[in-house]
N, C-alpha and C. Protein backbone atom coordinates (compact mmCIF):
# COMPACT_ATOMS: atom_id res chain seq x y z
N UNK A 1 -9.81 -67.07 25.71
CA UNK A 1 -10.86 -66.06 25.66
C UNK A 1 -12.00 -66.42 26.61
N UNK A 2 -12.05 -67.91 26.96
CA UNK A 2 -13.09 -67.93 27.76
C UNK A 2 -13.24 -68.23 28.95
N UNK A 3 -11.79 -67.90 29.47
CA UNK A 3 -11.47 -67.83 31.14
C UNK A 3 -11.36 -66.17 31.05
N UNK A 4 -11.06 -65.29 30.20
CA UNK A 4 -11.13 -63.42 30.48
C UNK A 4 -12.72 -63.29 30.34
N UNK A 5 -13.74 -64.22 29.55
CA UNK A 5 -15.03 -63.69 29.72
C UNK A 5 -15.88 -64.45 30.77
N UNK A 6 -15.25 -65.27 31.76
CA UNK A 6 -15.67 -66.00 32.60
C UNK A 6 -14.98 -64.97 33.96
N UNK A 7 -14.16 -64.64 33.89
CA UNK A 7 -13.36 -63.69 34.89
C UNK A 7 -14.00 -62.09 34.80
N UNK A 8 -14.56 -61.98 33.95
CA UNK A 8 -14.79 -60.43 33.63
C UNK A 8 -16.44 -60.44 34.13
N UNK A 9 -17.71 -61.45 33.83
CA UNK A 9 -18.82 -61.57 34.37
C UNK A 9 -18.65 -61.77 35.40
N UNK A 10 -17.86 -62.68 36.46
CA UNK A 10 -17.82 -62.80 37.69
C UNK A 10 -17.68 -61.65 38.67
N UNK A 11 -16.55 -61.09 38.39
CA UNK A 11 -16.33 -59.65 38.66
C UNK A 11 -17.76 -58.52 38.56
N UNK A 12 -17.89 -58.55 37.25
CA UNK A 12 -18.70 -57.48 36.99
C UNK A 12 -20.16 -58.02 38.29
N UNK A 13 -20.53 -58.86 38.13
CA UNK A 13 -21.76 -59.65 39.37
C UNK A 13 -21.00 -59.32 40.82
N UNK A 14 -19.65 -59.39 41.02
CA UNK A 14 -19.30 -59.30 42.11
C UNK A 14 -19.70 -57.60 42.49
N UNK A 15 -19.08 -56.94 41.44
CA UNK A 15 -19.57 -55.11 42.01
C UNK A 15 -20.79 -55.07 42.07
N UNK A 16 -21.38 -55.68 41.34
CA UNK A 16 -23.09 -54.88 41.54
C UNK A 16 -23.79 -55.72 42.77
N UNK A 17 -23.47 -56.91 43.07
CA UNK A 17 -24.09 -57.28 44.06
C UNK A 17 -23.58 -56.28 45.36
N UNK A 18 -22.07 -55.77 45.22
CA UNK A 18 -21.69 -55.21 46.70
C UNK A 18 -22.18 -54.09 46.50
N UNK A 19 -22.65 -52.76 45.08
CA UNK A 19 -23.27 -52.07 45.12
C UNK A 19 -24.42 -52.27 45.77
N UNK A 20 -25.10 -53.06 45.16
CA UNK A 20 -26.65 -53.40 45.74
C UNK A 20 -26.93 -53.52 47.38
N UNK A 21 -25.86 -54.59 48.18
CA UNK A 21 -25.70 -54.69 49.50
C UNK A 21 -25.02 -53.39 50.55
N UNK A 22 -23.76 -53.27 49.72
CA UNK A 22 -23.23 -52.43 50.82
C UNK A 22 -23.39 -50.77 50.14
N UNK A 23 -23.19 -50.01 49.44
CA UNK A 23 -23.48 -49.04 48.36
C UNK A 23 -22.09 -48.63 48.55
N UNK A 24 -20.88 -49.14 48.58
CA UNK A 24 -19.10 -48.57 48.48
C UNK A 24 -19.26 -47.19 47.57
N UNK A 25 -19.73 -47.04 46.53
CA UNK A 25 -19.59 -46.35 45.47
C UNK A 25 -20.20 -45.24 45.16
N UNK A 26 -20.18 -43.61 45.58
CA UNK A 26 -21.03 -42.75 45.59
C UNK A 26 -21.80 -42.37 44.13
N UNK A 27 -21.16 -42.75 43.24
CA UNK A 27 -21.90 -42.31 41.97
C UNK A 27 -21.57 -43.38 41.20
N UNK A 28 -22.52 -43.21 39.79
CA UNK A 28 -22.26 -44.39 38.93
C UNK A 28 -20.87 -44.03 38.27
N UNK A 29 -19.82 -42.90 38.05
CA UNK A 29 -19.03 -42.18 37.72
C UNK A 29 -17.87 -43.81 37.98
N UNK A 30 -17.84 -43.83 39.47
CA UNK A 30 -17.00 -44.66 39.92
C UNK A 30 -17.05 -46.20 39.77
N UNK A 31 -18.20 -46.25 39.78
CA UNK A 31 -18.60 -47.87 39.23
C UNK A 31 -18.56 -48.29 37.78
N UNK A 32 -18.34 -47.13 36.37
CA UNK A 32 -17.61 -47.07 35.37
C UNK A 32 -16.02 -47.47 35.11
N UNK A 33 -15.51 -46.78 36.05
CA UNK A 33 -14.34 -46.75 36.33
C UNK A 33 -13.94 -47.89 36.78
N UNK A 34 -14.71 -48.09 37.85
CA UNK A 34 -14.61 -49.90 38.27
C UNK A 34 -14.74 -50.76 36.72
N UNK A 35 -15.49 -50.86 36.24
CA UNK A 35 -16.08 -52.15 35.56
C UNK A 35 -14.42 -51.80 34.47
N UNK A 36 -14.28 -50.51 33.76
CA UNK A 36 -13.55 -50.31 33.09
C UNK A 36 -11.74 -51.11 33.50
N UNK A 37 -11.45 -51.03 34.24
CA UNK A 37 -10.30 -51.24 35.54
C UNK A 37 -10.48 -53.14 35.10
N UNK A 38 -11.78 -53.78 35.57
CA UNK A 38 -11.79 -55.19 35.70
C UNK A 38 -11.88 -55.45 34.01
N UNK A 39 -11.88 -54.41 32.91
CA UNK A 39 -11.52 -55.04 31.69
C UNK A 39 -9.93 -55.28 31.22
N UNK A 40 -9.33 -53.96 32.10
CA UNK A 40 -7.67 -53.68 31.96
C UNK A 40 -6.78 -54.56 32.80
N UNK A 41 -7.18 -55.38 33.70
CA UNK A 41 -5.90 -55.66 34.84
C UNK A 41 -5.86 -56.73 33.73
N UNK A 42 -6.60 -57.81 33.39
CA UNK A 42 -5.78 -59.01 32.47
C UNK A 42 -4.57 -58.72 32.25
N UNK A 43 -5.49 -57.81 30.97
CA UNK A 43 -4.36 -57.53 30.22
C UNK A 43 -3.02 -56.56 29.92
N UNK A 44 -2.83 -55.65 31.32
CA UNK A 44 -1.76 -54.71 31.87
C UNK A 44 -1.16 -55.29 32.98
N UNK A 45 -2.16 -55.90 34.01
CA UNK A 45 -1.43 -55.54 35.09
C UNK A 45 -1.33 -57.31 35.37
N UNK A 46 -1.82 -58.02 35.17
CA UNK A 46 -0.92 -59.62 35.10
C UNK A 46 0.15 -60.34 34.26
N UNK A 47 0.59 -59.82 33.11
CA UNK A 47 1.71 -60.08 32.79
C UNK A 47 2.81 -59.27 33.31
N UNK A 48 2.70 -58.13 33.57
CA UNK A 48 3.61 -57.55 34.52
C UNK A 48 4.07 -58.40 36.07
N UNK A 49 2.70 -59.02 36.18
CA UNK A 49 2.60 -59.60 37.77
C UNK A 49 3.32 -60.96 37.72
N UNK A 50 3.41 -61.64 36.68
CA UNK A 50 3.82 -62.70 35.97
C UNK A 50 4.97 -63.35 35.75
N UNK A 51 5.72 -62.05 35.13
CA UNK A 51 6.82 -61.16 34.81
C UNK A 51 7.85 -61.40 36.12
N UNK A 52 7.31 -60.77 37.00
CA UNK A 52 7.63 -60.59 38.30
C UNK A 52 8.04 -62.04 38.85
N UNK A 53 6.98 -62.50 38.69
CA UNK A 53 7.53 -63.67 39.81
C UNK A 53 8.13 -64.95 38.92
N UNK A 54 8.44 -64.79 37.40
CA UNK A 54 9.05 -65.64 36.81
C UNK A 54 10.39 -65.27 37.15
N UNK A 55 10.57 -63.90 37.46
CA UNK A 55 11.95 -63.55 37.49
C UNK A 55 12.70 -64.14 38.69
N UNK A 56 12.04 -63.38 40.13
CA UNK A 56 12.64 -63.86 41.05
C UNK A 56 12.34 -65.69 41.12
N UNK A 57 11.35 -66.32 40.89
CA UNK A 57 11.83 -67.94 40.51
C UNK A 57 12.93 -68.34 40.12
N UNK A 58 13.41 -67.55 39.17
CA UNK A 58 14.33 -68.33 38.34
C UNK A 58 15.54 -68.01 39.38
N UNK A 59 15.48 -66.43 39.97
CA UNK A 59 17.04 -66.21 40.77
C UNK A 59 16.80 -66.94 41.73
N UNK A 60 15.79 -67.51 42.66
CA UNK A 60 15.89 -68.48 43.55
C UNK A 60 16.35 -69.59 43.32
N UNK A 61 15.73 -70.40 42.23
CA UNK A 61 16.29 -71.43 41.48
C UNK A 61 17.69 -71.45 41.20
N UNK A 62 18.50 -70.31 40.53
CA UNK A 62 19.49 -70.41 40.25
C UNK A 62 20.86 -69.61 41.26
N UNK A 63 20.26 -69.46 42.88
CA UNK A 63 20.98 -69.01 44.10
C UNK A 63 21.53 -67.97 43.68
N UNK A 64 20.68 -66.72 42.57
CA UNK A 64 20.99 -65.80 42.68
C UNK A 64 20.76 -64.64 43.96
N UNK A 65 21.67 -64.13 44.41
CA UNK A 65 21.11 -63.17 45.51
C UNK A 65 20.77 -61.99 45.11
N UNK A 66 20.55 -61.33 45.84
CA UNK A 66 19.80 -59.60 45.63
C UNK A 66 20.71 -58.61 46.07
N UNK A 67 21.19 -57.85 45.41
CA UNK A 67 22.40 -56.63 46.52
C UNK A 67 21.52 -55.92 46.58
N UNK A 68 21.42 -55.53 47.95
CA UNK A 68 20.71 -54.21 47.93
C UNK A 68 21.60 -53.02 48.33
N UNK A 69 22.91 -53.33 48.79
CA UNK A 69 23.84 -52.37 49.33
C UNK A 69 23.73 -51.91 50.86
N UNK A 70 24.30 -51.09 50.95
CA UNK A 70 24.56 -50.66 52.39
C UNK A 70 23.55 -49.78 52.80
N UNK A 71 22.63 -49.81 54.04
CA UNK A 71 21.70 -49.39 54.37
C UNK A 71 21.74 -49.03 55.41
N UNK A 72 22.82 -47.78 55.84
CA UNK A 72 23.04 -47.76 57.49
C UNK A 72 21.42 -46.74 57.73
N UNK A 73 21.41 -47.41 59.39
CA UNK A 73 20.27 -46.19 59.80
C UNK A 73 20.89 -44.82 60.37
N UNK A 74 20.28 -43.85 59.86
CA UNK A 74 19.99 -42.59 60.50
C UNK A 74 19.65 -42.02 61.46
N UNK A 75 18.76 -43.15 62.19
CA UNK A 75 17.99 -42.39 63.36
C UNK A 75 16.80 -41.18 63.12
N UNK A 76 16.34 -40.73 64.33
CA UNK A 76 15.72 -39.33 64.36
C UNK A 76 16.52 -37.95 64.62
N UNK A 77 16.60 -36.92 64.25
CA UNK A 77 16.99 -35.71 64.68
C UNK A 77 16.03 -35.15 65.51
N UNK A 78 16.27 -35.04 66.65
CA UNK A 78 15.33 -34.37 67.23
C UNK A 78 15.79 -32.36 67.52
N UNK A 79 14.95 -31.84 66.93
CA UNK A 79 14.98 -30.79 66.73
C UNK A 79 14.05 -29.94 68.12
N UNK A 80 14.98 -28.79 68.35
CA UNK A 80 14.46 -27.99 69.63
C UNK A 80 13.89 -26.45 68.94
């Protein structure tokens, strides 16, 4: 709990200082949305991210390969 409330003040100081310096953000509408977003990635979008790279670890580790199948090219049609 106290690396998500050490990660979540940092952040939150990080937008308002770049509000303050650069103004990215036309309304406070979006800077809601921001702060809201740096409460959700923890906990949505890094175990997914996590997820991810435990997986392909392990198929590296274990010389699994990837099929991706046959991928001939097409080219362009050039149309008159």
């Amino acid at each position: 709990m106290f690396i998500y409330l050490v990660y979540t003040t940092l952040t939150i100081i990080a937008v308002f200082i770049d509000q303050f310096f650069f103004k990215h953000y036309a309304n406070m509408r979006q800077i809601l949305i921001l702060i809201g977003t740096i409460f959700l990635e923890p906990i949505l979008y890094h175990p997914i991210n996590t997820l991810s790279y435990l997986k392909g670890y392990t198929q590296f580790l274990f010389r699994r390969r990837q099929k991706w199948g046959a991928m001939p090219r097409k080219g362009f049609e050039i149309s008159s």
